[in-house]
N, C-alpha and C. Protein backbone atom coordinates (compact mmCIF):
# COMPACT_ATOMS: atom_id res chain seq x y z
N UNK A 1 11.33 -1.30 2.72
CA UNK A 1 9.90 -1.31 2.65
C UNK A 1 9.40 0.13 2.57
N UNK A 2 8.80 0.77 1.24
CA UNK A 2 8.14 1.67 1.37
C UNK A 2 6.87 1.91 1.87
N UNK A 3 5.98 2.90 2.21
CA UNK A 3 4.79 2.98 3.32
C UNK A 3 4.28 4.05 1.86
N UNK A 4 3.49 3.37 1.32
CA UNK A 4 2.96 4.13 0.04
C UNK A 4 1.86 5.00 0.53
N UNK A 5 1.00 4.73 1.76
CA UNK A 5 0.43 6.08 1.87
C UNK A 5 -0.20 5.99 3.65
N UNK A 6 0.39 7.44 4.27
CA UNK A 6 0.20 7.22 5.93
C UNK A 6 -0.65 8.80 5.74
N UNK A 7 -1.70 8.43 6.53
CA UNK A 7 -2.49 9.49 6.77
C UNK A 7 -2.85 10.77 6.04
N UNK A 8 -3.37 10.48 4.86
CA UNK A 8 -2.93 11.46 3.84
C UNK A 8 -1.83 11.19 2.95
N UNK A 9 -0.77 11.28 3.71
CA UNK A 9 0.55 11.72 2.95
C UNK A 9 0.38 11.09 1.52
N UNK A 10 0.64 11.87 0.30
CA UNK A 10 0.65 11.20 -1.01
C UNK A 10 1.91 10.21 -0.71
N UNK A 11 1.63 8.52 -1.37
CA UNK A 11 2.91 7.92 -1.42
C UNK A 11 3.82 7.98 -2.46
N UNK A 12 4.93 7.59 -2.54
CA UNK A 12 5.63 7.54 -3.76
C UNK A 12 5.85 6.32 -3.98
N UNK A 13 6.66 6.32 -5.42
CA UNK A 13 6.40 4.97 -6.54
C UNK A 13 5.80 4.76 -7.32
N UNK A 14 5.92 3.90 -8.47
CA UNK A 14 4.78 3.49 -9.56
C UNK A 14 3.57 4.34 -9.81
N UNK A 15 3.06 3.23 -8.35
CA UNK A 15 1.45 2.54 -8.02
C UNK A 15 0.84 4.15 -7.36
N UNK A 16 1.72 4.85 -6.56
CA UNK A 16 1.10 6.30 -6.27
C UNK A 16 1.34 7.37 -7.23
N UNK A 17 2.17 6.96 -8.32
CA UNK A 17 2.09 8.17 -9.07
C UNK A 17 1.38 8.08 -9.86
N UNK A 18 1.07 6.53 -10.45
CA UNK A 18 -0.25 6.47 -11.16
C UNK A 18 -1.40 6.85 -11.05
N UNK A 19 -1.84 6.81 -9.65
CA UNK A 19 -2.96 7.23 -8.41
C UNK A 19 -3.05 9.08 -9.00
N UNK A 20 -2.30 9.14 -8.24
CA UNK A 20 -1.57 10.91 -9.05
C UNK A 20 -2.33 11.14 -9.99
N UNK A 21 -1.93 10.74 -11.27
CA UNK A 21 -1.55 11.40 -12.44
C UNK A 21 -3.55 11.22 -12.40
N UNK A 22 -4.01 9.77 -12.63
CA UNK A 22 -5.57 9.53 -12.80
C UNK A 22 -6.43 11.00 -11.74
N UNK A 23 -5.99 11.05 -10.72
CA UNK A 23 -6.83 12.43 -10.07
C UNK A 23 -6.92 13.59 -10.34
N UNK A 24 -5.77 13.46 -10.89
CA UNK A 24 -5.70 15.15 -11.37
C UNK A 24 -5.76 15.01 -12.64
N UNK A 25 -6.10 14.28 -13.69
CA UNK A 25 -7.42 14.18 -14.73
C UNK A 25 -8.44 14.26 -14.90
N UNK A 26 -8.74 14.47 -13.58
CA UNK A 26 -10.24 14.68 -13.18
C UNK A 26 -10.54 16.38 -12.91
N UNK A 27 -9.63 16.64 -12.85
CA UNK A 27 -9.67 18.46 -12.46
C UNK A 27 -10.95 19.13 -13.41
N UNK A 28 -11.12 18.57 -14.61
CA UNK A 28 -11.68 19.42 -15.38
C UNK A 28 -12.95 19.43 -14.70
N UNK A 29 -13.71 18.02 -14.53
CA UNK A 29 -14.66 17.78 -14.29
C UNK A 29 -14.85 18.76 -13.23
N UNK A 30 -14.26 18.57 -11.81
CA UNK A 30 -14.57 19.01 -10.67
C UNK A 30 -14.92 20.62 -10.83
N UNK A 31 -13.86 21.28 -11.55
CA UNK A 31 -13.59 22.74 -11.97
C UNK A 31 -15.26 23.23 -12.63
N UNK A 32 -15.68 22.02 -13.26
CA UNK A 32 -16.99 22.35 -13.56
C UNK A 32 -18.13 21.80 -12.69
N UNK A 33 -17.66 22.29 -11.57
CA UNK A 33 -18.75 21.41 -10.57
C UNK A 33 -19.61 19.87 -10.75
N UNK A 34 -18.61 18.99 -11.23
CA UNK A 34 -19.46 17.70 -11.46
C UNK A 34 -18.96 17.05 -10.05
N UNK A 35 -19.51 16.70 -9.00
CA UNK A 35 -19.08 15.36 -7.98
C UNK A 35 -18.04 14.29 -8.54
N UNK A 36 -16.90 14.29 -8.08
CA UNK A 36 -16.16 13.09 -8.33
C UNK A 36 -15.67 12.64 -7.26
N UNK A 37 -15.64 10.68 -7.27
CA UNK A 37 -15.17 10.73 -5.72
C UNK A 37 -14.43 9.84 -6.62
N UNK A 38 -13.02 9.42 -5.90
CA UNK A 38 -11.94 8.83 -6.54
C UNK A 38 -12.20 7.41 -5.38
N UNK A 39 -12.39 6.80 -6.16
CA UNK A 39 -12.07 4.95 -5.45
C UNK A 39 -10.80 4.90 -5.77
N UNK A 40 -10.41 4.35 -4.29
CA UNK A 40 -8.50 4.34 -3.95
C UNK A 40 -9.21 2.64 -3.53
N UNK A 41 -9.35 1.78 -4.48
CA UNK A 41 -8.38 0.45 -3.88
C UNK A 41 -7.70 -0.14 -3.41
N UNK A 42 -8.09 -0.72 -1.91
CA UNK A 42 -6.95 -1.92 -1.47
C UNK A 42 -7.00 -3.40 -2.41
N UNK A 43 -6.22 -4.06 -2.12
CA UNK A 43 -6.25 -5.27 -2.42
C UNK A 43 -7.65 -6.43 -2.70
N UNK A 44 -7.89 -6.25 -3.49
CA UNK A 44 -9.48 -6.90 -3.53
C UNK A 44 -9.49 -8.42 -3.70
N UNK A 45 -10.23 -9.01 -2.85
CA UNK A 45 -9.96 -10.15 -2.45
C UNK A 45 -10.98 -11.12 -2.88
N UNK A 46 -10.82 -12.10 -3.90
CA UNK A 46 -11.76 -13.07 -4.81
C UNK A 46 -11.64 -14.03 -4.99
N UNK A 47 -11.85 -15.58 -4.96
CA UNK A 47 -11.24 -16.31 -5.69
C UNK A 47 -11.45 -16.56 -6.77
N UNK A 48 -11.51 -15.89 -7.86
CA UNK A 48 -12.18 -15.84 -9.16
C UNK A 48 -11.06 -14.83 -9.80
N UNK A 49 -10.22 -14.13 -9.36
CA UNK A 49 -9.01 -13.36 -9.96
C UNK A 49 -8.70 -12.87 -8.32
N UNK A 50 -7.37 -12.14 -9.63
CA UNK A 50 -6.82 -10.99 -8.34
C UNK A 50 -5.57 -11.68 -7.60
N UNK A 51 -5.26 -11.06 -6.68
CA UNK A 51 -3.78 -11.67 -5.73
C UNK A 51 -4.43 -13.20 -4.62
N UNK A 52 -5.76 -13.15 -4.65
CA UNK A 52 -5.94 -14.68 -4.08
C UNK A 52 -6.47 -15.78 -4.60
N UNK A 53 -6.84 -15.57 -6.05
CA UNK A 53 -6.57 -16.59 -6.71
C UNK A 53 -5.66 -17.38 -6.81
N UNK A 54 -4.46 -15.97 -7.07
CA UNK A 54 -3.25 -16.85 -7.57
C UNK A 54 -2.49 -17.27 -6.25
N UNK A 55 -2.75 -17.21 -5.12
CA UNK A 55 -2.02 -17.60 -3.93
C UNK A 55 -3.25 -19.05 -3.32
N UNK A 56 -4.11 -19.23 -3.73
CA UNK A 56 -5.38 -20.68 -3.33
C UNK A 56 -4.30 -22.05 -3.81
N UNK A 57 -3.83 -22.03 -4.49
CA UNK A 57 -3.24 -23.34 -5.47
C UNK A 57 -2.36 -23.55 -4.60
N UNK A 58 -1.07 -22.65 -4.24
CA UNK A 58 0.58 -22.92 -3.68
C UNK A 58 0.05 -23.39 -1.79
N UNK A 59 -1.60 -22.51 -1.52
CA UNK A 59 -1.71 -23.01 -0.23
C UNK A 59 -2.34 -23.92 -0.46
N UNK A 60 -3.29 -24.27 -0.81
CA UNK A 60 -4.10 -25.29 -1.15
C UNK A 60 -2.99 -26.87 -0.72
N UNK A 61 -2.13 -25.97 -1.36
CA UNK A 61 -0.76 -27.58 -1.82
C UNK A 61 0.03 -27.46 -0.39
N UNK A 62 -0.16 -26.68 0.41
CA UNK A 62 0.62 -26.68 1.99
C UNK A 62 2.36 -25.74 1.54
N UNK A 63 2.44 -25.25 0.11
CA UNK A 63 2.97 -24.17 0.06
C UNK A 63 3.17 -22.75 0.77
N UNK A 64 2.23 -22.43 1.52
CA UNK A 64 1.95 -20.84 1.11
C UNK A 64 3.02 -20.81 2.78
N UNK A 65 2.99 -18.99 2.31
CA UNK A 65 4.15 -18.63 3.71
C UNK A 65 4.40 -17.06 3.37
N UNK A 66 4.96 -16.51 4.04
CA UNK A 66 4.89 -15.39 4.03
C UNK A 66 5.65 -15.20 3.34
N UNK A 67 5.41 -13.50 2.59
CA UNK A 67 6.51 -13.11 1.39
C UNK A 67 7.62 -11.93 2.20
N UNK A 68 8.60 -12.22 1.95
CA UNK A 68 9.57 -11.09 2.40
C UNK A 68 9.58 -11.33 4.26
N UNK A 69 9.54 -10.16 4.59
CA UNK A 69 9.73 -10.66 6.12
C UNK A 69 8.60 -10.96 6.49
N UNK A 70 7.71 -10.73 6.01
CA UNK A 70 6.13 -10.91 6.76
C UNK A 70 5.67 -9.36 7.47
N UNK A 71 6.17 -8.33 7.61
CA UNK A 71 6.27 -7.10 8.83
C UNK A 71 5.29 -6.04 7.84
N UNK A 72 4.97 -6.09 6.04
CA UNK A 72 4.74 -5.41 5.29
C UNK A 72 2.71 -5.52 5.59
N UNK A 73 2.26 -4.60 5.72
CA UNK A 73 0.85 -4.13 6.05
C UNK A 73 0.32 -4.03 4.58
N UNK A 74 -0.78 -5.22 4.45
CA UNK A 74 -1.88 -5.26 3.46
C UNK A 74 -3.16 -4.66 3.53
N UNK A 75 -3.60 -3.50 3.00
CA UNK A 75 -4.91 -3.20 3.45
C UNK A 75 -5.62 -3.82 1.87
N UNK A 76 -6.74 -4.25 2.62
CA UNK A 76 -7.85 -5.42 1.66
C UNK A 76 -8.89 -5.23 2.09
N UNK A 77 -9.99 -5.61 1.29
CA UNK A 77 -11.26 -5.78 1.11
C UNK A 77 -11.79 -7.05 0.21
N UNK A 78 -12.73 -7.23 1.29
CA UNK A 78 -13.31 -8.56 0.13
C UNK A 78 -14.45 -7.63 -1.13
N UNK A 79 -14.33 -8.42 -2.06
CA UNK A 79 -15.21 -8.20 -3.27
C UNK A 79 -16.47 -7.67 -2.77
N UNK A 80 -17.19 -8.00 -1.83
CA UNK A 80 -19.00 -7.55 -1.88
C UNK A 80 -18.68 -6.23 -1.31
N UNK A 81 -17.93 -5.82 -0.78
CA UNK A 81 -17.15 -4.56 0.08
C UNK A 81 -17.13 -4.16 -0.74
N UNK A 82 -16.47 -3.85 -2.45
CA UNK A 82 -15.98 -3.47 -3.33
C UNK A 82 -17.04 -2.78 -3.82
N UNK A 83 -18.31 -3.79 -4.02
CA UNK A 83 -19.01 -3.76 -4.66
C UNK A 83 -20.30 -2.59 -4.03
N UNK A 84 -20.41 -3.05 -2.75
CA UNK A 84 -21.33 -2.20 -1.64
C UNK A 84 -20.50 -0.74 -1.90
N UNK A 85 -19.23 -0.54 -1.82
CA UNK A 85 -18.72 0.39 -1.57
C UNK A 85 -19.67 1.59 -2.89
N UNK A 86 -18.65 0.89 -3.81
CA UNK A 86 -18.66 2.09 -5.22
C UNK A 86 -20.95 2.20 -5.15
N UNK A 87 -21.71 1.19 -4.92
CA UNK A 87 -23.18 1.48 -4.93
C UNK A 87 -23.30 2.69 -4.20
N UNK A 88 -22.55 2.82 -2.83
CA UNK A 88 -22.50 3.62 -1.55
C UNK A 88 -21.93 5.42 -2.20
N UNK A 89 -20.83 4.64 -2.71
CA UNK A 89 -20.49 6.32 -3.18
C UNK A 89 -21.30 7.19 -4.46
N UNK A 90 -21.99 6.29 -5.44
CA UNK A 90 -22.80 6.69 -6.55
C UNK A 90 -24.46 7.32 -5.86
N UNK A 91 -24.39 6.70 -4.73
CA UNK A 91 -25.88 6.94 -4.02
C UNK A 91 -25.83 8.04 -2.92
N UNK A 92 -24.19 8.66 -2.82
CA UNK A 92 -24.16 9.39 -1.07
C UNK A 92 -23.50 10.51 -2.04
N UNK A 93 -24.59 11.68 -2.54
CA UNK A 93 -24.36 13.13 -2.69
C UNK A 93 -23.14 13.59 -2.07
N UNK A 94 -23.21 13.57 -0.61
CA UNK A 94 -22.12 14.18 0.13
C UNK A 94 -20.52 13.95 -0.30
N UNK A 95 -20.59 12.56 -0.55
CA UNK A 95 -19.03 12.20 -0.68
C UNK A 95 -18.56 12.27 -2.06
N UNK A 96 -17.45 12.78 -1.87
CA UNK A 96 -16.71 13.55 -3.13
C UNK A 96 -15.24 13.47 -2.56
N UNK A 97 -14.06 13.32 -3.57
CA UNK A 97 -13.03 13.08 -3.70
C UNK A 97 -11.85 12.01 -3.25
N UNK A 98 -10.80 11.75 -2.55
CA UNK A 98 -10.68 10.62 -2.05
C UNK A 98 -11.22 9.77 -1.54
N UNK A 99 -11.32 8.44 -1.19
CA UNK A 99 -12.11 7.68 -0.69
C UNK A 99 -11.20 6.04 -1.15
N UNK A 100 -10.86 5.86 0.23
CA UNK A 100 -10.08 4.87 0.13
C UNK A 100 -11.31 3.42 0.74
N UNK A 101 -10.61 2.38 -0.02
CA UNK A 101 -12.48 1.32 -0.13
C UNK A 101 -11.24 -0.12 -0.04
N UNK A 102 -10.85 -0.18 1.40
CA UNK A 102 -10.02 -0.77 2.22
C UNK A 102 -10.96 -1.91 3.58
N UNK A 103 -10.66 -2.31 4.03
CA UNK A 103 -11.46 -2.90 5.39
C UNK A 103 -11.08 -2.10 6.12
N UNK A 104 -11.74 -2.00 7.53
CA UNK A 104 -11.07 -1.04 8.42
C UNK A 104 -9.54 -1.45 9.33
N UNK A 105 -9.68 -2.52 8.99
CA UNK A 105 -8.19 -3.39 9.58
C UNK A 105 -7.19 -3.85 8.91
N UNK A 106 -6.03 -3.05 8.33
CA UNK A 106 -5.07 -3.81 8.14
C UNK A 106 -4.17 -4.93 8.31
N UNK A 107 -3.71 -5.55 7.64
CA UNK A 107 -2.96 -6.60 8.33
C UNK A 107 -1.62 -6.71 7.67
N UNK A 108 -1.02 -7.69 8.68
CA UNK A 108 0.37 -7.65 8.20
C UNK A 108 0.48 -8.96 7.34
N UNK A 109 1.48 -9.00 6.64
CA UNK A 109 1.78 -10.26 5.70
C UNK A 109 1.41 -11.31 6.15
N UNK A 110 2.11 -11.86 7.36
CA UNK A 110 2.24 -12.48 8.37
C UNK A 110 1.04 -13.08 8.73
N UNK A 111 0.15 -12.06 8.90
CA UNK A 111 -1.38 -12.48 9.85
C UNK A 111 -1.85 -12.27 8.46
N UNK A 112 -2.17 -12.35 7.18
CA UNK A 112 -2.85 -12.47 6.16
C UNK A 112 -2.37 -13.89 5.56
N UNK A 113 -0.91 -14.75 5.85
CA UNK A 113 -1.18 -15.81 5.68
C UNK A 113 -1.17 -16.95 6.97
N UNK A 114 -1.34 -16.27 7.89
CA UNK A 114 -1.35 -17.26 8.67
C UNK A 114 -3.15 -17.44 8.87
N UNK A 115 -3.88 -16.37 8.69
CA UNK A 115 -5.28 -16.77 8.59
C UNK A 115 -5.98 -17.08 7.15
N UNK A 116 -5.10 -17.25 6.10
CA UNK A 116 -6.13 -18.19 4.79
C UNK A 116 -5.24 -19.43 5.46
N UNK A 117 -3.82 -19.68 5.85
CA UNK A 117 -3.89 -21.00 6.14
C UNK A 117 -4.78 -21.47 6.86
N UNK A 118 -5.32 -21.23 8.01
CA UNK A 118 -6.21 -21.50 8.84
C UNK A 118 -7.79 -21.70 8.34
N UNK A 119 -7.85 -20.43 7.02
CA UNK A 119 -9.40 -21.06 7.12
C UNK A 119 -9.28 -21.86 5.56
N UNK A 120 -8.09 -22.37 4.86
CA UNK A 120 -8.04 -23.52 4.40
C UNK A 120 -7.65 -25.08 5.38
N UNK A 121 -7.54 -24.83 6.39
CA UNK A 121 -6.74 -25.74 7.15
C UNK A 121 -5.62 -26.52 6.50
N UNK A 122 -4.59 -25.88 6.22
CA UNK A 122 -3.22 -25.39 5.77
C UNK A 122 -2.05 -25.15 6.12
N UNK A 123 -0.90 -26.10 6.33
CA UNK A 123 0.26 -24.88 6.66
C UNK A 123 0.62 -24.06 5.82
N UNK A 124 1.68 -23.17 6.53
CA UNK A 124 2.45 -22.19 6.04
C UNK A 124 3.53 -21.41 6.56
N UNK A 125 4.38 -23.18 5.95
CA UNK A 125 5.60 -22.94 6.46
C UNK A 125 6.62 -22.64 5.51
N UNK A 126 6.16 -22.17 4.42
CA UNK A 126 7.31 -22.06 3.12
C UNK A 126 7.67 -20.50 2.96
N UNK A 127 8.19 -19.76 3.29
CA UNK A 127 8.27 -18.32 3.38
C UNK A 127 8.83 -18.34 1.42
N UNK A 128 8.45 -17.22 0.99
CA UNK A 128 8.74 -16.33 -0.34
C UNK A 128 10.15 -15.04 0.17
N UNK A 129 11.32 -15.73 0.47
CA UNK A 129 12.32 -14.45 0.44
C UNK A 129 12.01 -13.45 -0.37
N UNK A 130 12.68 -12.13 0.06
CA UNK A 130 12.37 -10.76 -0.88
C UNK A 130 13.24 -10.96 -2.48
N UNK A 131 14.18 -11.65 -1.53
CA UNK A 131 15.38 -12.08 -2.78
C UNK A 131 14.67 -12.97 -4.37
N UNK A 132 13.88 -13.72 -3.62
CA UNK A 132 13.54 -14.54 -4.70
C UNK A 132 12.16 -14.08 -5.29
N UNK A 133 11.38 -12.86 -4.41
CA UNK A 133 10.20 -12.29 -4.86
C UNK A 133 10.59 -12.17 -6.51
N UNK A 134 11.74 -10.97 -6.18
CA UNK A 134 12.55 -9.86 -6.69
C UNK A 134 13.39 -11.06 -8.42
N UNK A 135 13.11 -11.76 -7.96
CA UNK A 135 13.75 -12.57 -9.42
C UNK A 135 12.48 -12.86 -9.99
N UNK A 136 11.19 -13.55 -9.45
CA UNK A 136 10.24 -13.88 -9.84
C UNK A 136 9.62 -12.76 -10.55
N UNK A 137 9.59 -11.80 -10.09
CA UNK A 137 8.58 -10.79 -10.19
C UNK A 137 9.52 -9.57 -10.59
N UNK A 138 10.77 -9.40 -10.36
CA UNK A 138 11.56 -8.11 -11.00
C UNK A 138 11.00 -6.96 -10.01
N UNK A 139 10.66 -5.82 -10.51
CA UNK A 139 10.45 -4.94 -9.88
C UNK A 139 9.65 -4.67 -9.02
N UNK A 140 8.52 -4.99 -9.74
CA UNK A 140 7.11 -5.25 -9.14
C UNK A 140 6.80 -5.86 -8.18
N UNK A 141 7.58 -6.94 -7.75
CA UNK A 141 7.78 -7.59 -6.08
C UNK A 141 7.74 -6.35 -5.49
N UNK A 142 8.68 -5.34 -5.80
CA UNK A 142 8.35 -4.30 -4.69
C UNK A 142 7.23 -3.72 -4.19
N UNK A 143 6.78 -3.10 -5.56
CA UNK A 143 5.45 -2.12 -5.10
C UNK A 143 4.49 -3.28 -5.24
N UNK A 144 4.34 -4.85 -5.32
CA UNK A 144 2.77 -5.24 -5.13
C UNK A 144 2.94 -6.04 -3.62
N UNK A 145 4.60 -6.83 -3.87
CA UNK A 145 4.38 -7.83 -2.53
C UNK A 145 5.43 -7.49 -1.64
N UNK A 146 5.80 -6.46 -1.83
CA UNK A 146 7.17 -5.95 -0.88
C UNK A 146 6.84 -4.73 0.20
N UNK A 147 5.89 -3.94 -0.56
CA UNK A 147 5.69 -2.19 -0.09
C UNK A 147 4.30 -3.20 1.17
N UNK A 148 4.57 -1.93 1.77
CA UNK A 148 3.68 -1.88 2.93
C UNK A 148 2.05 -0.52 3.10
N UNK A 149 1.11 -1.01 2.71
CA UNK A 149 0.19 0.05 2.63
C UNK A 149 -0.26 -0.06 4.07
N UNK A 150 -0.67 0.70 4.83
CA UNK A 150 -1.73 0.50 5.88
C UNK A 150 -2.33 1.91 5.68
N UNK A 151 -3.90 1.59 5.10
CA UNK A 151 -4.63 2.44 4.92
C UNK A 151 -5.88 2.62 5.74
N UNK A 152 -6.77 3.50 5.98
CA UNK A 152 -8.02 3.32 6.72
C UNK A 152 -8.86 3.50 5.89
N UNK A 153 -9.84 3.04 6.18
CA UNK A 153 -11.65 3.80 5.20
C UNK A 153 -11.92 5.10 5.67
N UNK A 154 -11.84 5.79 6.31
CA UNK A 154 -11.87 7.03 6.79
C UNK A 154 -13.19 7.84 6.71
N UNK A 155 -12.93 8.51 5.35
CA UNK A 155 -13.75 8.74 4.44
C UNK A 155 -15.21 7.50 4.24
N UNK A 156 -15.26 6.66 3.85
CA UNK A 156 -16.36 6.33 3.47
C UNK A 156 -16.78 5.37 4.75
N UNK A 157 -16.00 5.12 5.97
CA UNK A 157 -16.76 4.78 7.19
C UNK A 157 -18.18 6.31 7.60
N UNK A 158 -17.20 7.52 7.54
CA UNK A 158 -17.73 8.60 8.12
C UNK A 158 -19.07 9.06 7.04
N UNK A 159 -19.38 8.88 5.87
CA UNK A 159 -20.38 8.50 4.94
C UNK A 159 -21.43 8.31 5.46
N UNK A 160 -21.11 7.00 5.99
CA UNK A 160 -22.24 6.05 6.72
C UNK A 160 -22.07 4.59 5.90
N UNK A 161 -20.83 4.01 5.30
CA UNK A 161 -21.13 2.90 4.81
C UNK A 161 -20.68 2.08 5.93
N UNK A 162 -21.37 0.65 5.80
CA UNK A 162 -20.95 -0.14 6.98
C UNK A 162 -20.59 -1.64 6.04
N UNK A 163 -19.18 -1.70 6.51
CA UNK A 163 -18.76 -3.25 5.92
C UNK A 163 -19.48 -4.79 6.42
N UNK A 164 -19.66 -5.39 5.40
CA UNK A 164 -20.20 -6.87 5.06
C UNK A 164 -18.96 -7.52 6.29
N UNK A 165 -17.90 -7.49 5.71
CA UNK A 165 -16.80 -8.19 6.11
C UNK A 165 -15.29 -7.27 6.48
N UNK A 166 -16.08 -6.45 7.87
CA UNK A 166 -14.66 -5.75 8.19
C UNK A 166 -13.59 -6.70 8.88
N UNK A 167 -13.81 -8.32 8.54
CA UNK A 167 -12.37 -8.56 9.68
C UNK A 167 -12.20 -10.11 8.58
N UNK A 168 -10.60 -10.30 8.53
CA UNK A 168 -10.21 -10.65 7.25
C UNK A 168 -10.72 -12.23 7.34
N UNK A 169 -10.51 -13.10 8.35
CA UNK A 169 -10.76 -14.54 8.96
C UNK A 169 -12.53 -14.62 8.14
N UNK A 170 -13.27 -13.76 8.56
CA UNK A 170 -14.79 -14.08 8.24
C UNK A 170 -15.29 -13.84 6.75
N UNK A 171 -13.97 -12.48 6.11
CA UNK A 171 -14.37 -12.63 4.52
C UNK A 171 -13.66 -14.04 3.68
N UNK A 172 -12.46 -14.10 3.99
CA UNK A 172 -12.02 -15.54 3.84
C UNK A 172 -13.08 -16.37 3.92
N UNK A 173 -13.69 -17.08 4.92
CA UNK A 173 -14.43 -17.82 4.82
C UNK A 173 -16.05 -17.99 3.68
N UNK A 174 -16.45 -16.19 4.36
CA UNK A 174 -17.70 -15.81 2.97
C UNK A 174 -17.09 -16.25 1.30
N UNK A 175 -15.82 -15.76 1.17
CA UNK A 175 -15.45 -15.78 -0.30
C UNK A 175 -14.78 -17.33 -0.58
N UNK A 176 -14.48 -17.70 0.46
CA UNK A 176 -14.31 -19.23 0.05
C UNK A 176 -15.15 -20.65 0.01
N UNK A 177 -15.99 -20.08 0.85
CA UNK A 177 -17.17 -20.82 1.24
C UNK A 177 -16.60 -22.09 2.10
N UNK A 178 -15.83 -22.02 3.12
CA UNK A 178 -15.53 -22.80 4.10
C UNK A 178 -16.44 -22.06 5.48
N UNK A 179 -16.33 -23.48 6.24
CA UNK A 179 -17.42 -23.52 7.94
C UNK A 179 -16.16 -22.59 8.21
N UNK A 180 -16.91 -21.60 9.33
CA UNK A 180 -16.48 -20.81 10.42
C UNK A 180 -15.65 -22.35 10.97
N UNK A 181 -14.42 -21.98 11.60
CA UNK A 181 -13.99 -22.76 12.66
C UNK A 181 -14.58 -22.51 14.25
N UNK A 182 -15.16 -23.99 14.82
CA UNK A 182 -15.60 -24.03 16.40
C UNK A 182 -14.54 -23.81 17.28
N UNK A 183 -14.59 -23.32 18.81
CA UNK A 183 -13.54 -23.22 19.43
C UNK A 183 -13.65 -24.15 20.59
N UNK A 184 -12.86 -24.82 21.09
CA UNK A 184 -13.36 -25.78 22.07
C UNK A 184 -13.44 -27.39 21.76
């Protein structure tokens, strides 16, 4: 399991060198004093595309389960987050350059499907081995459903933006349009 990016640290692979190469394309601009703030995407979360579209159907069907060991850290954001975010950074002078547009809570594989099972009312007892990611998906199992990001908002908490849906159970529900579950 690679840790594509801890506190700073640039990650390696693919998906961070791509990150890479797009920022420092931007040099010119900056060099000429234009504001650029780089949106670093987590996992954006929709049912209309994206990685939870295509995972609604296999749970939907009492499929879904964790991929690989479950131990790998997803940092995500739901869509209106996405959307609030980039308004937030086009409107806030101050902020300029990285800016990671994440929830403030990561989660692990594990607790990302054990809570859409829950707010589909769902099991998820079918685990996705790494083995069989890795045939399905070839390489790319690694760096999309294998690697482990745990990122913070950092940057655009300290801004002043404030998330719609910082905790994953309540954007699930906004983006799916299922009742909050009662307790009791």
């Amino acid at each position: 399991m690679r840790q594509l990016s801890v506190k700073g640290v640039p990650g390696t692979g693919f998906l961070a060198e791509v990150c890479q190469a797009w920022e420092a394309a931007t040099a010119p601009a900056v060099q000429r004093g234009i504001r650029v703030v780089h949106l670093r995407f987590g996992i954006v979360l929709s049912p209309k595309g994206g990685p939870l579209a295509k995972m609604l159907t296999p749970f939907r069907l009492g499929l879904g389960g964790v991929v690989g060991t479950g131990k790998q850290y997803m940092s995500w954001t739901a869509l209106d987050d996405v959307l609030g975010a980039i308004q937030h950074a086009l409107s806030t002078e101050a902020l300029q350059g990285p800016v990671n547009v994440v929830a403030p809570q990561a989660v692990t594989n594990r607790e990302f499907t054990t809570t859409l099972g829950k707010v589909l009312r769902r099991p998820t007892r079918l685990p996705l081995p790494a083995f069989a990611a890795r045939l399905l998906f070839g390489e790319m199992a690694d760096a999309l459903l294998l690697a482990s990001t745990r990122v913070a908002p950092v940057r655009l908490v300290a801004s002043g933006y404030t998330f719609h849906y910082p905790e994953l159970e309540k954007a699930l529900q906004h983006l799916l349009g299922t009742p909050q579950a009662t307790s009791g």
